[in-house]
N, C-alpha and C. Protein backbone atom coordinates (compact mmCIF):
# COMPACT_ATOMS: atom_id res chain seq x y z
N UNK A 1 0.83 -1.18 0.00
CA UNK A 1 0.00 0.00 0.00
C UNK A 1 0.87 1.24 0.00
N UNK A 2 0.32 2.27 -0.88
CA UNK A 2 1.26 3.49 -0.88
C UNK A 2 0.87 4.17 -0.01
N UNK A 3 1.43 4.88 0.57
CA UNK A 3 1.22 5.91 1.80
C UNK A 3 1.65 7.41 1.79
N UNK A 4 0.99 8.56 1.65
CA UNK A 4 1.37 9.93 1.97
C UNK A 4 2.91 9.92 2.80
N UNK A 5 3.22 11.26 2.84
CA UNK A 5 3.74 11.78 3.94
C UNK A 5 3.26 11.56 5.62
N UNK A 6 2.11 11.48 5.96
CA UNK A 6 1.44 11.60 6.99
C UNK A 6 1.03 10.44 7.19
N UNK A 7 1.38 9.06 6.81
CA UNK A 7 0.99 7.67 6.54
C UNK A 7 -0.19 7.60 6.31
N UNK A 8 -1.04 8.48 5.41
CA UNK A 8 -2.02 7.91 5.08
C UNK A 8 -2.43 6.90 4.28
N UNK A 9 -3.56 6.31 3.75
CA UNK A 9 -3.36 5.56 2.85
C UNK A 9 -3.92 6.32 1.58
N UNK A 10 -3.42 5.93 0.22
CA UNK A 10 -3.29 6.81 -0.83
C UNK A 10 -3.36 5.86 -1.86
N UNK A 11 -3.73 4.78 -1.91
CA UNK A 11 -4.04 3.68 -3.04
C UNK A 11 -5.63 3.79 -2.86
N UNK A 12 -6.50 4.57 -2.46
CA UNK A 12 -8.09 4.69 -2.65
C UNK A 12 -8.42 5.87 -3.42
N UNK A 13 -7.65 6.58 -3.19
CA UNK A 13 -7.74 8.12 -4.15
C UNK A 13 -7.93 8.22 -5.42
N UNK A 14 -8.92 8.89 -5.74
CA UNK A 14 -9.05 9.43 -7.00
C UNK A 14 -7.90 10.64 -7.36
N UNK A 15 -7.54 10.16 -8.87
CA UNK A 15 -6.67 11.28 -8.75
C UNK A 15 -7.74 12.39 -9.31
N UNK A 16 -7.16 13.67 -8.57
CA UNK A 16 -7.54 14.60 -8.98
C UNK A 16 -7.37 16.06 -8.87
N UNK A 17 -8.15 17.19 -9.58
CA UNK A 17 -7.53 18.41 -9.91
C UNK A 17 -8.46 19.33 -9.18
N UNK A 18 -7.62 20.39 -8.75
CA UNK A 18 -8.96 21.24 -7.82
C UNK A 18 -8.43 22.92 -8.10
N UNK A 19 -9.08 23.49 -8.90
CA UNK A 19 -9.11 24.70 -9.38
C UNK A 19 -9.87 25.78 -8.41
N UNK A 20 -9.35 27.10 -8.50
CA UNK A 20 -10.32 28.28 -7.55
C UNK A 20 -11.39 28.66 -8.58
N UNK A 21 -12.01 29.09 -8.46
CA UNK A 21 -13.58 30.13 -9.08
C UNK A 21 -13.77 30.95 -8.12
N UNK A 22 -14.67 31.48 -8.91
CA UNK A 22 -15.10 32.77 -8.27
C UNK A 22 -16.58 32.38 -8.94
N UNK A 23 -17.82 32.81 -8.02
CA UNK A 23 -19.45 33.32 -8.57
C UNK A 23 -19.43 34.36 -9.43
N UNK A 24 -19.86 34.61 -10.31
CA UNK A 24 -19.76 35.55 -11.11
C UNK A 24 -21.47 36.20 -10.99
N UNK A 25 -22.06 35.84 -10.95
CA UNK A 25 -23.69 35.59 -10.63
C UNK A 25 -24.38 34.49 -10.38
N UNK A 26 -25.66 34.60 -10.17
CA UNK A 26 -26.99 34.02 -9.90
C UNK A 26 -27.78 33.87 -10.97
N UNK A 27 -27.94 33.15 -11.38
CA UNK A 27 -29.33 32.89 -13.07
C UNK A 27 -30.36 32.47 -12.08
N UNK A 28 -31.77 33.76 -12.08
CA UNK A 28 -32.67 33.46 -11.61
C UNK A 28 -33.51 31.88 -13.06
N UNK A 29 -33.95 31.20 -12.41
CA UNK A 29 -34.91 30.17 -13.78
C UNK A 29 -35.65 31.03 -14.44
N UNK A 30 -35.95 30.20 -15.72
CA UNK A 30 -36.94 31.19 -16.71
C UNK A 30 -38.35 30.48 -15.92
N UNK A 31 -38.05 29.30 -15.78
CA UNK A 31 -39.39 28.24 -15.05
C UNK A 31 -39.14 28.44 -13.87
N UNK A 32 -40.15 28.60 -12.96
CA UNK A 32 -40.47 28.65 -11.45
C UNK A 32 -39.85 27.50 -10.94
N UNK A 33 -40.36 26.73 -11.59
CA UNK A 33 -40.10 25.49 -11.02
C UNK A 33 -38.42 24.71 -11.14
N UNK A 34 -37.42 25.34 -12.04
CA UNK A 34 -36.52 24.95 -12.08
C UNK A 34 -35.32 25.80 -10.76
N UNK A 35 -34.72 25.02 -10.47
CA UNK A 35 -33.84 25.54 -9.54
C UNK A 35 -33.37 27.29 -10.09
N UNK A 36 -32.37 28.03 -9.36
CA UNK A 36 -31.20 28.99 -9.73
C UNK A 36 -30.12 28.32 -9.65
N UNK A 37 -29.26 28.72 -11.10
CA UNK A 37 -27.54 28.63 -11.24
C UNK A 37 -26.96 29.57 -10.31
N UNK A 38 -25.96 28.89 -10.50
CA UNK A 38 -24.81 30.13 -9.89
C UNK A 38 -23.55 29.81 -11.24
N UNK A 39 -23.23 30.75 -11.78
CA UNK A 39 -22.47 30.66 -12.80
C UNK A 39 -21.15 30.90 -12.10
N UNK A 40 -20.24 29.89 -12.70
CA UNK A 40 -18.84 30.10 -11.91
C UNK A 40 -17.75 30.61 -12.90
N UNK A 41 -17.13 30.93 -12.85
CA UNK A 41 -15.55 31.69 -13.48
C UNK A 41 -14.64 30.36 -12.83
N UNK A 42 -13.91 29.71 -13.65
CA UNK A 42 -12.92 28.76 -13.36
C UNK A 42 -11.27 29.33 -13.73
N UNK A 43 -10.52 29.88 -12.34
CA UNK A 43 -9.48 30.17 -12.99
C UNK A 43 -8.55 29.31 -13.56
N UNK A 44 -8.10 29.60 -14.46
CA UNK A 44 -6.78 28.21 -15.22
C UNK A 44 -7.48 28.18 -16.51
N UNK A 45 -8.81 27.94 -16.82
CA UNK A 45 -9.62 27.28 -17.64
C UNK A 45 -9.39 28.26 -18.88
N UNK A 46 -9.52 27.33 -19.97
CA UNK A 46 -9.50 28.08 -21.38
C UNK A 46 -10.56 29.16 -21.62
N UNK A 47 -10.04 29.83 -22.14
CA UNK A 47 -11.20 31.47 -22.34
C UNK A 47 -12.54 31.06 -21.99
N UNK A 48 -12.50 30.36 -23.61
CA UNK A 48 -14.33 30.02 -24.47
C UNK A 48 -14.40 28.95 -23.53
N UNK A 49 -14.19 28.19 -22.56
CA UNK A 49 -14.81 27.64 -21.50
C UNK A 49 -14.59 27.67 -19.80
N UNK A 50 -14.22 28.82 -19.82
CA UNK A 50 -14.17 29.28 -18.35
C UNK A 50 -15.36 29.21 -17.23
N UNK A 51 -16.57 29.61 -17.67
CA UNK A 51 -17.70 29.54 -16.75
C UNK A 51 -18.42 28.25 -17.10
N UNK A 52 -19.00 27.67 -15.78
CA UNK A 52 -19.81 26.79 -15.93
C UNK A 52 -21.09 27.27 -14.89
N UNK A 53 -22.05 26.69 -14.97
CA UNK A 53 -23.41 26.90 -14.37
C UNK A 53 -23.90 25.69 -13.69
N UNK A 54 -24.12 25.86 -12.49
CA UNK A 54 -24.24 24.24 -11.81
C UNK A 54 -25.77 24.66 -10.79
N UNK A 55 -26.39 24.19 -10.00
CA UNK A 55 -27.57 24.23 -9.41
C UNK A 55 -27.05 25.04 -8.33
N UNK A 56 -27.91 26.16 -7.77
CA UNK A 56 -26.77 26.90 -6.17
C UNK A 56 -27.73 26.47 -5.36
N UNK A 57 -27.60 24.96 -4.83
CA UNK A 57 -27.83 24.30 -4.09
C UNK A 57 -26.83 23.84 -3.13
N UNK A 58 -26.75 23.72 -1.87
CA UNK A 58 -25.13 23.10 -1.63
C UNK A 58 -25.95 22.55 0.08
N UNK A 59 -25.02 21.94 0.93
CA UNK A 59 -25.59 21.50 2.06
C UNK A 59 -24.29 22.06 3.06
N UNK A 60 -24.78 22.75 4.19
CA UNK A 60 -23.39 22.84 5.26
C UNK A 60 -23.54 21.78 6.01
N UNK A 61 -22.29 21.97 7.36
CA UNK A 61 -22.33 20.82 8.00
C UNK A 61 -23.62 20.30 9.17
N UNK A 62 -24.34 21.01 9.21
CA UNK A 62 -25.08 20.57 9.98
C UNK A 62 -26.13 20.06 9.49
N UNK A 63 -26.34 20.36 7.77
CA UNK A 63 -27.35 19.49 6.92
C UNK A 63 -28.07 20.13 6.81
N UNK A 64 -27.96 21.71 6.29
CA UNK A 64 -28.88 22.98 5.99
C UNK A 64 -29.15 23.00 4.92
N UNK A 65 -29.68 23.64 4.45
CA UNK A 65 -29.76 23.41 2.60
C UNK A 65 -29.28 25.18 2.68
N UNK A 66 -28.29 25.50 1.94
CA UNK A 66 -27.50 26.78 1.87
C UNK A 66 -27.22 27.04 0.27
N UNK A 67 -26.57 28.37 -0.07
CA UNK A 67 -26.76 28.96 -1.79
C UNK A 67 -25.21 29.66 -1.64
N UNK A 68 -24.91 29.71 -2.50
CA UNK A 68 -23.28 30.71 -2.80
C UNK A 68 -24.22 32.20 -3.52
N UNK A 69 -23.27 32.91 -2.84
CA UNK A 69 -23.40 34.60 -3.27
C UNK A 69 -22.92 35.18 -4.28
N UNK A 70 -23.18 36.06 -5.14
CA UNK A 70 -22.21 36.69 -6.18
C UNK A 70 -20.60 37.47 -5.03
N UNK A 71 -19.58 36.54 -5.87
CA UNK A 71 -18.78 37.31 -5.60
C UNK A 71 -17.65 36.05 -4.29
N UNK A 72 -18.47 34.94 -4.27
CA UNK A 72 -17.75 33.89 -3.06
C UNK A 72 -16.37 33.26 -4.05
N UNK A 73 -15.51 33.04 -3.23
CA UNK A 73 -14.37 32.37 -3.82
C UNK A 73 -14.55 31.06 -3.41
N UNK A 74 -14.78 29.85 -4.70
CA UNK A 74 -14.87 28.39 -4.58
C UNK A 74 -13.68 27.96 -4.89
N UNK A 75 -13.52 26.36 -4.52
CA UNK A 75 -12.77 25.57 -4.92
C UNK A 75 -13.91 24.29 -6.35
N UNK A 76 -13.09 24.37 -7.48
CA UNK A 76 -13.97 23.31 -8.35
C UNK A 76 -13.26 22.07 -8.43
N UNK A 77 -13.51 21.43 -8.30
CA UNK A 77 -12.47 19.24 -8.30
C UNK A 77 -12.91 18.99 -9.26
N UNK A 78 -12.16 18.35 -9.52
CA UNK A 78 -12.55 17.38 -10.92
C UNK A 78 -11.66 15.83 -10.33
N UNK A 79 -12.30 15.07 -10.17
CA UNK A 79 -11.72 13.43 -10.03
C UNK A 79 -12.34 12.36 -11.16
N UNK A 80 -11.46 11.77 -11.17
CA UNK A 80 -11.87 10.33 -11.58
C UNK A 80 -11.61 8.96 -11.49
N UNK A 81 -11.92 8.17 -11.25
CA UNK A 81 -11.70 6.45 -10.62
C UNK A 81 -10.12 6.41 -12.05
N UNK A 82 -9.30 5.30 -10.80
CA UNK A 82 -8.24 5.47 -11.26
C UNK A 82 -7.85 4.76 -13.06
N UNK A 83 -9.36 4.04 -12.97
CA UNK A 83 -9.13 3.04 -14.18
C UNK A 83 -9.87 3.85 -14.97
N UNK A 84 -10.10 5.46 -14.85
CA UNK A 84 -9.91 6.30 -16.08
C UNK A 84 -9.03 7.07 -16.14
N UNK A 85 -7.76 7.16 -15.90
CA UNK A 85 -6.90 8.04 -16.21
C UNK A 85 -5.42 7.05 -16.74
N UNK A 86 -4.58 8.08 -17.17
CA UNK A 86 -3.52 6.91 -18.02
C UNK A 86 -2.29 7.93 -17.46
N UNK A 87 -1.00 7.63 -17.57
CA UNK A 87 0.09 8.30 -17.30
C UNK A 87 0.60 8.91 -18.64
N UNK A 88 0.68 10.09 -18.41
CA UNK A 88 1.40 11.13 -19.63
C UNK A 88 2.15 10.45 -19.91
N UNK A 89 2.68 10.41 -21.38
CA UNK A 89 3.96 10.24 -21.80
C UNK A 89 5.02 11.16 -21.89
N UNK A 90 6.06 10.43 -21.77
CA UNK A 90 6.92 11.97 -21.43
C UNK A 90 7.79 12.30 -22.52
């Protein structure tokens, strides 16, 4: 088993990438009935796909149902199970 610095264990991990954003706004729905976005700014990300729009739904720790503000600084992850990713060639 591979192990961190801190002996953790590190053969369960997804590898993965975790970028900052920023809220850029709130998309009220055109339908009542559909949730609000919160459109995000992904820094790193290529121009023509920098923002994405996801549900501003989120849960804190005590199991609240809570929303992000225009203007909050996020973290975005991206993972995937290890038997989708391959090693660069170098």
């Amino acid at each position: 088993m591979a192990n961190d610095p801190k002996g953790e264990n590190v053969d369960n991990e997804k590898p993965a990438l975790t970028l900052p954003g920023v809220v850029e706004k709130i998309v009220k729905p055109i339908v009542p009935s559909e949730p609000e976005k919160a459109q995000i700014a992904i820094q790193g990300a290529d121009d023509l796909y920098r923002e994405i729009r996801v549900e501003n739904t989120l849960e804190n720790a005590a199991g609240e149902k809570v929303r992000l503000k225009p203007g909050a600084e996020v973290d975005v992850t991206i993972e995937a199970p290890a038997e989708s990713v391959e090693k660069k060639p170098t």
